[in-house]
N, C-alpha and C. Protein backbone atom coordinates (compact mmCIF):
# COMPACT_ATOMS: atom_id res chain seq x y z
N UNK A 1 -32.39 235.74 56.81
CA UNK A 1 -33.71 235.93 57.35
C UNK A 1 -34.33 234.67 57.89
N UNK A 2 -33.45 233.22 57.54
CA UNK A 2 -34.42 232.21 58.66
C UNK A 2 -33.11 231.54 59.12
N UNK A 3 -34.04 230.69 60.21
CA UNK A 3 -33.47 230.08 61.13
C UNK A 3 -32.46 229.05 60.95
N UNK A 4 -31.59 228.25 61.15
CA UNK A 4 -30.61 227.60 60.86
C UNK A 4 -31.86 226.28 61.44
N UNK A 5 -30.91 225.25 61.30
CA UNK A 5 -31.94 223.37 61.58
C UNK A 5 -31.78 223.92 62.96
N UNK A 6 -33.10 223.23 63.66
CA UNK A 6 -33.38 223.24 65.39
C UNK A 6 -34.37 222.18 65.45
N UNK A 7 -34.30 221.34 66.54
CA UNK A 7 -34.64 220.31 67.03
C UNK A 7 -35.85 221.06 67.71
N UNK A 8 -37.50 221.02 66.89
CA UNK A 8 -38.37 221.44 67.69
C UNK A 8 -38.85 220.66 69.02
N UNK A 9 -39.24 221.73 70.19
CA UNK A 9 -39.65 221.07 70.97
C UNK A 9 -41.20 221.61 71.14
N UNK A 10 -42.40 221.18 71.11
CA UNK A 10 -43.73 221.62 71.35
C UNK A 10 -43.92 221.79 72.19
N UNK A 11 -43.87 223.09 73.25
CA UNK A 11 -44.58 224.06 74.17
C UNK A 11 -45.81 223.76 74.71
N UNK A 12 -46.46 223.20 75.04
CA UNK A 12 -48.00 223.31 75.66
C UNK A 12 -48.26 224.34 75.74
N UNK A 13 -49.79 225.03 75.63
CA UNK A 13 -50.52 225.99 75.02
C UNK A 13 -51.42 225.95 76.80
N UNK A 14 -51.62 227.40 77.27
CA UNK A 14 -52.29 227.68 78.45
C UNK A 14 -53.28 228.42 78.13
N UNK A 15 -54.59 228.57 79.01
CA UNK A 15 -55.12 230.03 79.08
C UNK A 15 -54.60 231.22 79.65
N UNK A 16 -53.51 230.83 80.49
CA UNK A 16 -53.17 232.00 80.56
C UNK A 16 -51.58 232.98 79.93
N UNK A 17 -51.51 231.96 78.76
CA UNK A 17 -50.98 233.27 77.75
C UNK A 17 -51.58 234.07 76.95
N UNK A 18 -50.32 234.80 76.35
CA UNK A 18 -51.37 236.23 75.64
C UNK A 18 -50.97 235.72 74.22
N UNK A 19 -51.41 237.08 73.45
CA UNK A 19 -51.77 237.41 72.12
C UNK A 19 -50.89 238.85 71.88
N UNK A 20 -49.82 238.83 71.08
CA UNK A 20 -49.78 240.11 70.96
C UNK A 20 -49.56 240.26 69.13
N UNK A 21 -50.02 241.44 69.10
CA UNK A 21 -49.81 242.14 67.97
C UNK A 21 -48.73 242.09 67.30
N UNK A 22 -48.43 242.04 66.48
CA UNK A 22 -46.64 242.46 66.29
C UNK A 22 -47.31 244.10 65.55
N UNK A 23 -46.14 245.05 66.12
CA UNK A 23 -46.37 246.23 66.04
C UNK A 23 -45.29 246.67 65.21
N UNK A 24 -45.20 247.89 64.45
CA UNK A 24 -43.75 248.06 63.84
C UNK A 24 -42.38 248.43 64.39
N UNK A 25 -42.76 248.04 65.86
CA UNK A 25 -40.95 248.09 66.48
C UNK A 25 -40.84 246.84 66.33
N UNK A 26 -41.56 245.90 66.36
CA UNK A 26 -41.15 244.80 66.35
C UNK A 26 -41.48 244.28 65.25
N UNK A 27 -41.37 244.43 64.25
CA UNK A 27 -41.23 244.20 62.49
C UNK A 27 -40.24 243.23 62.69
N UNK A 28 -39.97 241.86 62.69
CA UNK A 28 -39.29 241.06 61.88
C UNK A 28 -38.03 241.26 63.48
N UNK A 29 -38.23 241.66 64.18
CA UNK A 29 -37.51 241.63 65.66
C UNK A 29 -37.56 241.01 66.51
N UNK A 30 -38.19 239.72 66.62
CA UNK A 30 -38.48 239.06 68.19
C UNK A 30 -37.46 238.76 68.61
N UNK A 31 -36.60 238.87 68.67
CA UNK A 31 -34.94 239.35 69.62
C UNK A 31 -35.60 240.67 70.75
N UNK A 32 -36.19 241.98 69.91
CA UNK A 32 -36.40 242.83 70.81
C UNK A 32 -37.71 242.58 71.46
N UNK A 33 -38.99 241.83 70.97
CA UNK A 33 -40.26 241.04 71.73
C UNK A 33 -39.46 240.27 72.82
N UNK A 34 -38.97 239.61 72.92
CA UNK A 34 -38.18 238.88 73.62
C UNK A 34 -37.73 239.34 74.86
N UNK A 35 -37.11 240.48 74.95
CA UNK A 35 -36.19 241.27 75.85
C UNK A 35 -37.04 241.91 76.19
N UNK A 36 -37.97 242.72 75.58
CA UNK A 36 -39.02 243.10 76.25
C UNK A 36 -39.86 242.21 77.36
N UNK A 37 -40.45 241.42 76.61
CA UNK A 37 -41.24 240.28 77.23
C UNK A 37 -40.50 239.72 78.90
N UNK A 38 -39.26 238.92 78.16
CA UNK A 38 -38.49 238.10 79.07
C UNK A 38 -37.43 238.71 79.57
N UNK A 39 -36.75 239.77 79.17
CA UNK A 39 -35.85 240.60 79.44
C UNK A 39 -34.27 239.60 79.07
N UNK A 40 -34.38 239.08 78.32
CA UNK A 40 -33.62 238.31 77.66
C UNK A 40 -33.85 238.18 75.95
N UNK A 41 -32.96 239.09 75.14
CA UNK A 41 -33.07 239.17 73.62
C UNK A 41 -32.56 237.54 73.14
N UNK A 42 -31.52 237.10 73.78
CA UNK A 42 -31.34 235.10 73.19
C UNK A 42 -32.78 234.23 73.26
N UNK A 43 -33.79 235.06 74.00
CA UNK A 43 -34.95 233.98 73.80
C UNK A 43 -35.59 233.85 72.70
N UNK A 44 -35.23 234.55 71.64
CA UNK A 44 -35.56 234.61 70.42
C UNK A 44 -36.28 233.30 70.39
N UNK A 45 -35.64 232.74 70.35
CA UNK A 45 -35.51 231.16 69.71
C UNK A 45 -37.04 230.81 70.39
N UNK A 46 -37.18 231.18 71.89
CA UNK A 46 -38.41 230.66 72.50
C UNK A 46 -39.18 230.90 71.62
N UNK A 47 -39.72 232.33 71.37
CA UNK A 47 -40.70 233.26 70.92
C UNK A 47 -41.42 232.47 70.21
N UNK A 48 -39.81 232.35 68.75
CA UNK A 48 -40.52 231.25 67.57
C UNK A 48 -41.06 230.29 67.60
N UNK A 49 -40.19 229.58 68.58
CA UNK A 49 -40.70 227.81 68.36
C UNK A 49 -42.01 227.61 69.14
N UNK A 50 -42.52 228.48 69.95
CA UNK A 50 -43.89 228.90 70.78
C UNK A 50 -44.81 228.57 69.66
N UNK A 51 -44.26 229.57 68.31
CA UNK A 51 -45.77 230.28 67.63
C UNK A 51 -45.01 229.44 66.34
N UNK A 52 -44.16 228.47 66.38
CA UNK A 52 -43.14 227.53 65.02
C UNK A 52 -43.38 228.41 63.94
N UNK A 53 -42.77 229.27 64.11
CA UNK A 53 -41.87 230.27 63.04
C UNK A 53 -40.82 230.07 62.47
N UNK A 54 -40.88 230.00 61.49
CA UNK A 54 -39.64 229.70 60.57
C UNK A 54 -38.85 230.85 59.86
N UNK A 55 -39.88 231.48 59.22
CA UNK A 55 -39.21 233.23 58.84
C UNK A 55 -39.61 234.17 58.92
N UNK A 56 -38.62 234.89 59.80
CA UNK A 56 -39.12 236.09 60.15
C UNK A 56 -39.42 237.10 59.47
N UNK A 57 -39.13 237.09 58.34
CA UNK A 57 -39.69 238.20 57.25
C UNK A 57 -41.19 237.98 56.64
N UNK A 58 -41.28 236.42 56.58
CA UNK A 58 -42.81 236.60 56.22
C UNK A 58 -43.68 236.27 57.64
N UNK A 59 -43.66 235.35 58.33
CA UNK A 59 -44.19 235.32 59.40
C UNK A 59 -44.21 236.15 61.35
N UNK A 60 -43.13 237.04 61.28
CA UNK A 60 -43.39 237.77 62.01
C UNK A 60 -42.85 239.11 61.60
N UNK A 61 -44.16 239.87 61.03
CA UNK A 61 -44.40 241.06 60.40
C UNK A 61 -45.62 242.28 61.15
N UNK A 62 -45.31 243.26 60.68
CA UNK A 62 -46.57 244.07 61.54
C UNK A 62 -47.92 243.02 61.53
N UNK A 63 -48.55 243.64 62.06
CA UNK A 63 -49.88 242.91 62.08
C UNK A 63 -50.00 241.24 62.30
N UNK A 64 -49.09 240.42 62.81
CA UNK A 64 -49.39 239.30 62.78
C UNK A 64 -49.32 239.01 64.38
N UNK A 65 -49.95 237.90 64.81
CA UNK A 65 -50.00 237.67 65.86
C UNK A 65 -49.72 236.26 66.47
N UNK A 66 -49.01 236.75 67.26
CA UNK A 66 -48.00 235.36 68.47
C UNK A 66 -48.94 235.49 69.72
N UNK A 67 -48.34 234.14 69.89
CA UNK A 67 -49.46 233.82 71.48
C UNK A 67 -47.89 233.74 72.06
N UNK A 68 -47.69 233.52 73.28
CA UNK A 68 -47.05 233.57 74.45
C UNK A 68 -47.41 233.42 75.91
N UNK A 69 -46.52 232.47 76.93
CA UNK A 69 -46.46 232.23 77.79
C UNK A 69 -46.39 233.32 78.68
N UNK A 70 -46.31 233.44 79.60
CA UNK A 70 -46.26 234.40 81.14
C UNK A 70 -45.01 234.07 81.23
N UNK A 71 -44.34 235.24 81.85
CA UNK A 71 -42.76 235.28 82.37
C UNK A 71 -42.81 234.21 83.19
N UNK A 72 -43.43 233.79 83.89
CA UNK A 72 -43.23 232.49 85.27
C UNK A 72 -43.76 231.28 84.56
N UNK A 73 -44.72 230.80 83.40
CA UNK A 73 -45.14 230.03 82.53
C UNK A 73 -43.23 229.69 81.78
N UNK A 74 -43.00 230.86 81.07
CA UNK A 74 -42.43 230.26 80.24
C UNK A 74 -41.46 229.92 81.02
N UNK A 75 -40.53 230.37 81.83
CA UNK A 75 -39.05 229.96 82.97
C UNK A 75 -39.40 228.65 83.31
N UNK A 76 -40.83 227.89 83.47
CA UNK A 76 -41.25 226.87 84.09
C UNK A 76 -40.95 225.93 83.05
N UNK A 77 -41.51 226.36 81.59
CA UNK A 77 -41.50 225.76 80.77
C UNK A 77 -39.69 225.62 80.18
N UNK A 78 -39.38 226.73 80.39
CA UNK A 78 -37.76 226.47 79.81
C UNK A 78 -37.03 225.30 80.99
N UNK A 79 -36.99 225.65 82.07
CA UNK A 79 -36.34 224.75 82.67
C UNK A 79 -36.78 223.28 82.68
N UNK A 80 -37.90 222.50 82.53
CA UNK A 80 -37.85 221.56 82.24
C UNK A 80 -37.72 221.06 81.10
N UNK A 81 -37.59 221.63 79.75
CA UNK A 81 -37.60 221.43 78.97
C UNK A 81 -36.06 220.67 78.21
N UNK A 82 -35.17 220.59 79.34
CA UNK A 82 -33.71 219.93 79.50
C UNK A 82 -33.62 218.56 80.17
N UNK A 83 -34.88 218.07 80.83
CA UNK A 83 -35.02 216.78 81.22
C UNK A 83 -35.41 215.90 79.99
């Protein structure tokens, strides 16, 4: 249920990301937030280190809430994020 060691990288925070709910499809799933969102389930990893989540059983559960980038925010943000 958690993440293996990862080299955080801190995301900058916009107004124009959102807020979402975690709902009970996505109970302890941001693999499927992800694919939804980005249409890519490997962005997992984004999701978390966005909102620095460590376990998904206690910290992304119904009712809790992640902020997130815009599909064109975050691609912007992933690709430089290798320089």
């Amino acid at each position: 249920g958690k993440l293996g060691w990862w080299e955080r990288k801190v995301f900058p925070k916009d107004d124009t990301d959102v807020y979402i709910t975690v709902t009970p499809e996505y109970d302890r799933r941001p693999d499927k937030l992800a694919y939804d969102l980005y249409g890519r389930s490997d962005l997992m990893w984004f999701v978390l280190q966005f909102n620095n989540i460590i376990d998904i059983c206690t910290e992304f559960t119904v009712g809790s809430v992640v902020r997130l980038p815009t599909v064109a925010r975050a691609l912007t943000e992933l690709l430089s994020s290798n320089k």
